[in-house]
C-alpha atoms as a PDB file:
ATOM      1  CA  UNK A   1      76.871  53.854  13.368  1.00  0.00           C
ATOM      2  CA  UNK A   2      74.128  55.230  15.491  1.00  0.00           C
ATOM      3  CA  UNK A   3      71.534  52.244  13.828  1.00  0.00           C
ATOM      4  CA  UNK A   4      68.992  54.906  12.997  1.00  0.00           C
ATOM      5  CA  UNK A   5      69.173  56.933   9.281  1.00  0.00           C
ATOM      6  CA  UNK A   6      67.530  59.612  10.241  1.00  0.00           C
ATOM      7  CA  UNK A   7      70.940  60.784  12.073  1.00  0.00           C
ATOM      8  CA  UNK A   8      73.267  63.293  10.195  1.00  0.00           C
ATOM      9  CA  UNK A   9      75.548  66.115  11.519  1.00  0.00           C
ATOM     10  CA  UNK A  10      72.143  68.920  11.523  1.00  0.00           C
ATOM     11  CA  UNK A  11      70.249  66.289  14.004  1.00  0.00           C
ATOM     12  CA  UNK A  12      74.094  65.607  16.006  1.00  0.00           C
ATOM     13  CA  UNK A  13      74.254  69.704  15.972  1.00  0.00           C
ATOM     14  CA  UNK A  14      77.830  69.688  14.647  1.00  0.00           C
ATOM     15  CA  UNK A  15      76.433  71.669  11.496  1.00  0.00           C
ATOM     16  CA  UNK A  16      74.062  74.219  14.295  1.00  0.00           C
ATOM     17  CA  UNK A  17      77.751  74.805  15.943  1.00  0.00           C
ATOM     18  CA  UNK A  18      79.562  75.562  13.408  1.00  0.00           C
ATOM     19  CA  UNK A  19      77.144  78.072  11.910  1.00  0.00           C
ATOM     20  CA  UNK A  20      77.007  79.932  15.207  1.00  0.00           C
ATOM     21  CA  UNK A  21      80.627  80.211  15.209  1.00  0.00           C
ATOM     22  CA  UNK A  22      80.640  81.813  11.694  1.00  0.00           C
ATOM     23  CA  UNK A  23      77.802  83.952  12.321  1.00  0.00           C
ATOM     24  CA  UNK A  24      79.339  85.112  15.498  1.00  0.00           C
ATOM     25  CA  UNK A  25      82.543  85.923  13.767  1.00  0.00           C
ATOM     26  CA  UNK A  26      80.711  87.557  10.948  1.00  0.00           C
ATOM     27  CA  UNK A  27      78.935  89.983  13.886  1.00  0.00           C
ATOM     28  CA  UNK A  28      82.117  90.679  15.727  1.00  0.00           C
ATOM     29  CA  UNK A  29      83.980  91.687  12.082  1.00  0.00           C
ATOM     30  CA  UNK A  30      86.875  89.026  12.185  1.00  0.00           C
ATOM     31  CA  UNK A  31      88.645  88.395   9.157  1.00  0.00           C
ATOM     32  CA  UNK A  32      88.284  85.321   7.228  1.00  0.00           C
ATOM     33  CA  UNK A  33      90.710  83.154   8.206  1.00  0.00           C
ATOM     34  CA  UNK A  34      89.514  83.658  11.600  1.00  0.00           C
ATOM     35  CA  UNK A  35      86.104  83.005  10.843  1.00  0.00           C
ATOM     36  CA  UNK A  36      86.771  79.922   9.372  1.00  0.00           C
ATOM     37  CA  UNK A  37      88.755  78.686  12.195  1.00  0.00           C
ATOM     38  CA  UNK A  38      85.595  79.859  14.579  1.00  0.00           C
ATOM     39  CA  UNK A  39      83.349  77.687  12.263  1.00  0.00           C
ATOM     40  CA  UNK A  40      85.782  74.826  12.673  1.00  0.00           C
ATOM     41  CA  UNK A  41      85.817  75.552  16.649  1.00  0.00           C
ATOM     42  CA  UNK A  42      82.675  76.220  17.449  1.00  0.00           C
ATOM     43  CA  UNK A  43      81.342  72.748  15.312  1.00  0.00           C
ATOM     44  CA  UNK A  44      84.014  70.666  17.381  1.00  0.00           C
ATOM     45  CA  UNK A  45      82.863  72.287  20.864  1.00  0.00           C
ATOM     46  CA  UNK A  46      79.160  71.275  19.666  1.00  0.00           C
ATOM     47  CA  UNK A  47      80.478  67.708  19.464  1.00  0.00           C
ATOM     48  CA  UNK A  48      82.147  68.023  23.213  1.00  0.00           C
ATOM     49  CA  UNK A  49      78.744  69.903  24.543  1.00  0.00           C
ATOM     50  CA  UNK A  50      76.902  66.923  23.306  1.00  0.00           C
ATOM     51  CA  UNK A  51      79.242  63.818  24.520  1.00  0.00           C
ATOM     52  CA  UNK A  52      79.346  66.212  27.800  1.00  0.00           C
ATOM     53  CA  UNK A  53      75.052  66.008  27.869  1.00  0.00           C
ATOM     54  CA  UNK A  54      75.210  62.099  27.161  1.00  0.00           C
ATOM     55  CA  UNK A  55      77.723  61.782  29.666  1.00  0.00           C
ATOM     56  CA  UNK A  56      74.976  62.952  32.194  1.00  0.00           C
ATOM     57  CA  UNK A  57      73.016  60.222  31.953  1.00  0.00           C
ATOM     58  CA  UNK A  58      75.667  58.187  33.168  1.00  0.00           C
ATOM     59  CA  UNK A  59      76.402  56.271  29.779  1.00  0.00           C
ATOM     60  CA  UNK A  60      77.495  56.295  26.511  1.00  0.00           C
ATOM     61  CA  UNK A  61      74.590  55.115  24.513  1.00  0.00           C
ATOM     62  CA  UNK A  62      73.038  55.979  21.016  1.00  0.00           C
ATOM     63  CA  UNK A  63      69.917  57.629  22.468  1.00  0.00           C
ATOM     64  CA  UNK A  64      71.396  60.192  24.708  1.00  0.00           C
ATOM     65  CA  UNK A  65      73.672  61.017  21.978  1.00  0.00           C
ATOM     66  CA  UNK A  66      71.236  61.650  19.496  1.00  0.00           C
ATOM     67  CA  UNK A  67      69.138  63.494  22.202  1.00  0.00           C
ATOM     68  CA  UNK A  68      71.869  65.703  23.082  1.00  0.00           C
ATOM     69  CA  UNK A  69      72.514  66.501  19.711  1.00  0.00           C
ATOM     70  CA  UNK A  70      68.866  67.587  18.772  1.00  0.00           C
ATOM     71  CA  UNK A  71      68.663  69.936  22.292  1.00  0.00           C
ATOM     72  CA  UNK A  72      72.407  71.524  21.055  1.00  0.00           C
ATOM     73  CA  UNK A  73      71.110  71.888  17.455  1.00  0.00           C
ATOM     74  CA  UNK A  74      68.263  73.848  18.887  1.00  0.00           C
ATOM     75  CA  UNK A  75      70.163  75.365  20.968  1.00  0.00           C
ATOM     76  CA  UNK A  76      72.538  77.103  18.277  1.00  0.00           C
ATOM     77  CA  UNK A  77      70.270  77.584  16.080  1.00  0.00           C
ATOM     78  CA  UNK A  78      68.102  79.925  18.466  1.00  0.00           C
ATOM     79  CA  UNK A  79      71.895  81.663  18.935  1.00  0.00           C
ATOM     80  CA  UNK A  80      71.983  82.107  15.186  1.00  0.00           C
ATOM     81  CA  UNK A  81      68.756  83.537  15.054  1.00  0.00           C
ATOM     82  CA  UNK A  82      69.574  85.777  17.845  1.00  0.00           C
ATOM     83  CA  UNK A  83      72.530  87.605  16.320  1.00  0.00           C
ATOM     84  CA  UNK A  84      70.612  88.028  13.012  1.00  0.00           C
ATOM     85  CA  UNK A  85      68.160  89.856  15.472  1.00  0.00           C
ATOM     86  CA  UNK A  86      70.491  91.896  16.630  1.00  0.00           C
ATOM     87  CA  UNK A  87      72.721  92.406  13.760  1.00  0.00           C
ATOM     88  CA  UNK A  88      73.219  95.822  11.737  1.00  0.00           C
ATOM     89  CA  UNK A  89      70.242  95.326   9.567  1.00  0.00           C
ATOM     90  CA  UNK A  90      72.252  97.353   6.634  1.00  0.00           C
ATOM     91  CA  UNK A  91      75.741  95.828   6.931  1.00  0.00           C
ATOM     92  CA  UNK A  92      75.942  92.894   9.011  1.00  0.00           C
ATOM     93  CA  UNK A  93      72.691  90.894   8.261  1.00  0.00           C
ATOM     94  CA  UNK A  94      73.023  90.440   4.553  1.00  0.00           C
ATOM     95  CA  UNK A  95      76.486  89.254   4.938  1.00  0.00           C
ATOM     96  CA  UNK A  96      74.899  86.734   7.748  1.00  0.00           C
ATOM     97  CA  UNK A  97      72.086  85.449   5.521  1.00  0.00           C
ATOM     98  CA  UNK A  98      74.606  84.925   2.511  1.00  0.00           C
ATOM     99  CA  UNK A  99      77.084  82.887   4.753  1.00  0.00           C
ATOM    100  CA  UNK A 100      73.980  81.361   6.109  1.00  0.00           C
ATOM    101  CA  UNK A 101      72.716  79.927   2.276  1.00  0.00           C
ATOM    102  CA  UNK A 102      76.409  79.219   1.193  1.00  0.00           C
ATOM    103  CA  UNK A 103      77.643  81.126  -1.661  1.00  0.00           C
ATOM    104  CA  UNK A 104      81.470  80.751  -3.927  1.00  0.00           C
ATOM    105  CA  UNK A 105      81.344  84.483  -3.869  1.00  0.00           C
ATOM    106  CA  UNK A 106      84.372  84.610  -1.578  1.00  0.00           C
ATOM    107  CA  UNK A 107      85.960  81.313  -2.339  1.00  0.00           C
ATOM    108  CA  UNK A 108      89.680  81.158  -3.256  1.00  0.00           C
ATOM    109  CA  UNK A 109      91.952  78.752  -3.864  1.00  0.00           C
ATOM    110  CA  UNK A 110      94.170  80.146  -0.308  1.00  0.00           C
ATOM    111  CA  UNK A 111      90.845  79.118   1.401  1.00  0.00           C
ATOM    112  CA  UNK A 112      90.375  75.377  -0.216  1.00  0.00           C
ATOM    113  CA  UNK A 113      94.213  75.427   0.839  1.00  0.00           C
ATOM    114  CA  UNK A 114      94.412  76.748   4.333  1.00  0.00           C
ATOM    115  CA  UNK A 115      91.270  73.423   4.712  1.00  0.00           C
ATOM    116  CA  UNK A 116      92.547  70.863   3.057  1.00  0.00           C
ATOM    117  CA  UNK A 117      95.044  69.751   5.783  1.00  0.00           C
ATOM    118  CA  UNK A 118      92.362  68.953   8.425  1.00  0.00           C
ATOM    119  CA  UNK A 119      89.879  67.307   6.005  1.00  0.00           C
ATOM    120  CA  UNK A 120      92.882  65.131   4.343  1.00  0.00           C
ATOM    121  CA  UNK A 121      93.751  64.093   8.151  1.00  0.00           C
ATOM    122  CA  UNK A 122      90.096  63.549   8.844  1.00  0.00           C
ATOM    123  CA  UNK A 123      89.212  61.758   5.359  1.00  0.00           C
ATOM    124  CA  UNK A 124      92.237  59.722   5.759  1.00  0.00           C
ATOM    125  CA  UNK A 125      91.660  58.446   9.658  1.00  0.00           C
ATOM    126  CA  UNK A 126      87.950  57.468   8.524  1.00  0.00           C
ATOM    127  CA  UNK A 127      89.261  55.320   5.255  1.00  0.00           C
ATOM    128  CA  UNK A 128      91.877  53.714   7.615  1.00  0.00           C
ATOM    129  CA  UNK A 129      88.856  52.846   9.933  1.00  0.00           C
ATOM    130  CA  UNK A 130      86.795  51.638   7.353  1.00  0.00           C
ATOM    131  CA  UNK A 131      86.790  48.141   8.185  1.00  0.00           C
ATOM    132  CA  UNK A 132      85.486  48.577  11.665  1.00  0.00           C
ATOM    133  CA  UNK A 133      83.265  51.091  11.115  1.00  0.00           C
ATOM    134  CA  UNK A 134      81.281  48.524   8.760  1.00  0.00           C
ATOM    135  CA  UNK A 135      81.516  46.574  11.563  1.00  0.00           C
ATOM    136  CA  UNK A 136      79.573  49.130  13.400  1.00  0.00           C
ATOM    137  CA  UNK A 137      76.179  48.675  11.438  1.00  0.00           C
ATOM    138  CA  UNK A 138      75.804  45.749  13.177  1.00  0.00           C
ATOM    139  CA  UNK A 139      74.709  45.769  16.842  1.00  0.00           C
ATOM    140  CA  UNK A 140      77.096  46.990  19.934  1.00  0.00           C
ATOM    141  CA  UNK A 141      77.348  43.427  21.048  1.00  0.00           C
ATOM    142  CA  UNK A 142      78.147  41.711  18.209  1.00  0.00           C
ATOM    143  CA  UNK A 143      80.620  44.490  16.835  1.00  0.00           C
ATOM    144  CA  UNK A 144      82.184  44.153  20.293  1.00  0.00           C
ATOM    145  CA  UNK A 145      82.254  40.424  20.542  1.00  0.00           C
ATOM    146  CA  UNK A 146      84.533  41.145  17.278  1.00  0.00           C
ATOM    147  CA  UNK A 147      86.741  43.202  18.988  1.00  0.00           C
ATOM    148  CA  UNK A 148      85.740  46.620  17.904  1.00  0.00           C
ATOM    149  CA  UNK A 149      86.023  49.002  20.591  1.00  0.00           C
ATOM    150  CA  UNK A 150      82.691  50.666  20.158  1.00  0.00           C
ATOM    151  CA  UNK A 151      82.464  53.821  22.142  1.00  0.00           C
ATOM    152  CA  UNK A 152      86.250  54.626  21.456  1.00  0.00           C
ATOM    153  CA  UNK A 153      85.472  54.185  17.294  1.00  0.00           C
ATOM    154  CA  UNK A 154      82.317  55.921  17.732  1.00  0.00           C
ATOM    155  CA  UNK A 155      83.760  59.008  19.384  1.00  0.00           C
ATOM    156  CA  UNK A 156      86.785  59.058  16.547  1.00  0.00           C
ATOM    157  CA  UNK A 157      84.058  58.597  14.085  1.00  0.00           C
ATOM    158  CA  UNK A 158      82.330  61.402  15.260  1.00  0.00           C
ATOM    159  CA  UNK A 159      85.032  64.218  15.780  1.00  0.00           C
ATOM    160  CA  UNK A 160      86.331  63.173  12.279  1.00  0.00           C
ATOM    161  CA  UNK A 161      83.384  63.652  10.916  1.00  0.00           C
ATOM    162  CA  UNK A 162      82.594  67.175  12.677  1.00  0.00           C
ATOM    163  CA  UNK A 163      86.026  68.201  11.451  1.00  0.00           C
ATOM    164  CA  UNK A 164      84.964  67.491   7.746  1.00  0.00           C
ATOM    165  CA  UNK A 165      81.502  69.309   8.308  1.00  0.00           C
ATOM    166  CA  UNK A 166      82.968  71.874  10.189  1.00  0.00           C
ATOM    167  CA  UNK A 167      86.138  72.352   7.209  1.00  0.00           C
END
């Protein structure tokens, strides 16, 4: 999609957003159901923050994408480290780090419930694209001399995929 393999959702900063959303709701004491829908939030306004940086340049290309994404996933992850530096050191922290390193500790079947709606929707919207996002490994021109509306499929490509990081 973005004709370089070195791009994933930690160098887009989809996975950077998401963590500061949980980590934020972990400081502030939320609940878990809120927390995971500040995860989801938080990793879909990373997404907008970094079409809203490529935007500046004036275009819609690959490079400023990938750019933007890199300065957001920076960006968050300072955040992150922030609130761990100002976390309860006792309390607060641990539960931070553990979130942080991903753990089943907490996981329930209400949870894998509550997340299976958006992914389904997401997983189901990227298999029905299939076809033209193959299409997209190829350059911009010849995908759109094909009729693939490149920016359009990249964008849905993109927030489909932040939903099923951010899930």
């Amino acid at each position: 999609m973005f004709q370089n393999p070195l791009v994933d959702p930690h160098i887009i900063g989809v996975t950077a957003g998401s963590a500061f959303g949980g980590t934020l709701a972990i400081l502030l004491g939320v609940g878990s159901l809120l927390m995971m829908a500040s995860t989801f939030f938080f990793g879909l306004v990373a997404l907008g923050l970094i079409y809203a940086l490529a935007a500046l340049q004036g275009r819609d290309s690959t490079l400023g994408l990938i750019l933007s994404g890199i300065i957001l996933s920076g960006f968050f992850a300072a955040l992150v480290s922030l609130m761990q530096y100002l976390a309860d050191s006792e309390e607060t922290l641990p539960n931070i780090v553990f979130w942080l390193l991903g753990s089943f500790a907490t996981a329930s079947w209400h949870k894998v419930l509550l997340m299976s709606l958006p992914l389904a929707v997401a997983a189901g919207a990227l298999w029905k694209l299939r076809w033209r996002i193959n299409l997209l490994a190829l350059e911009e021109r010849d995908a759109r001399s094909l009729g693939v509306p490149v920016a359009a499929l990249r964008r849905g490509v993109l927030v489909c995929c932040a939903v099923l990081v951010a899930a």
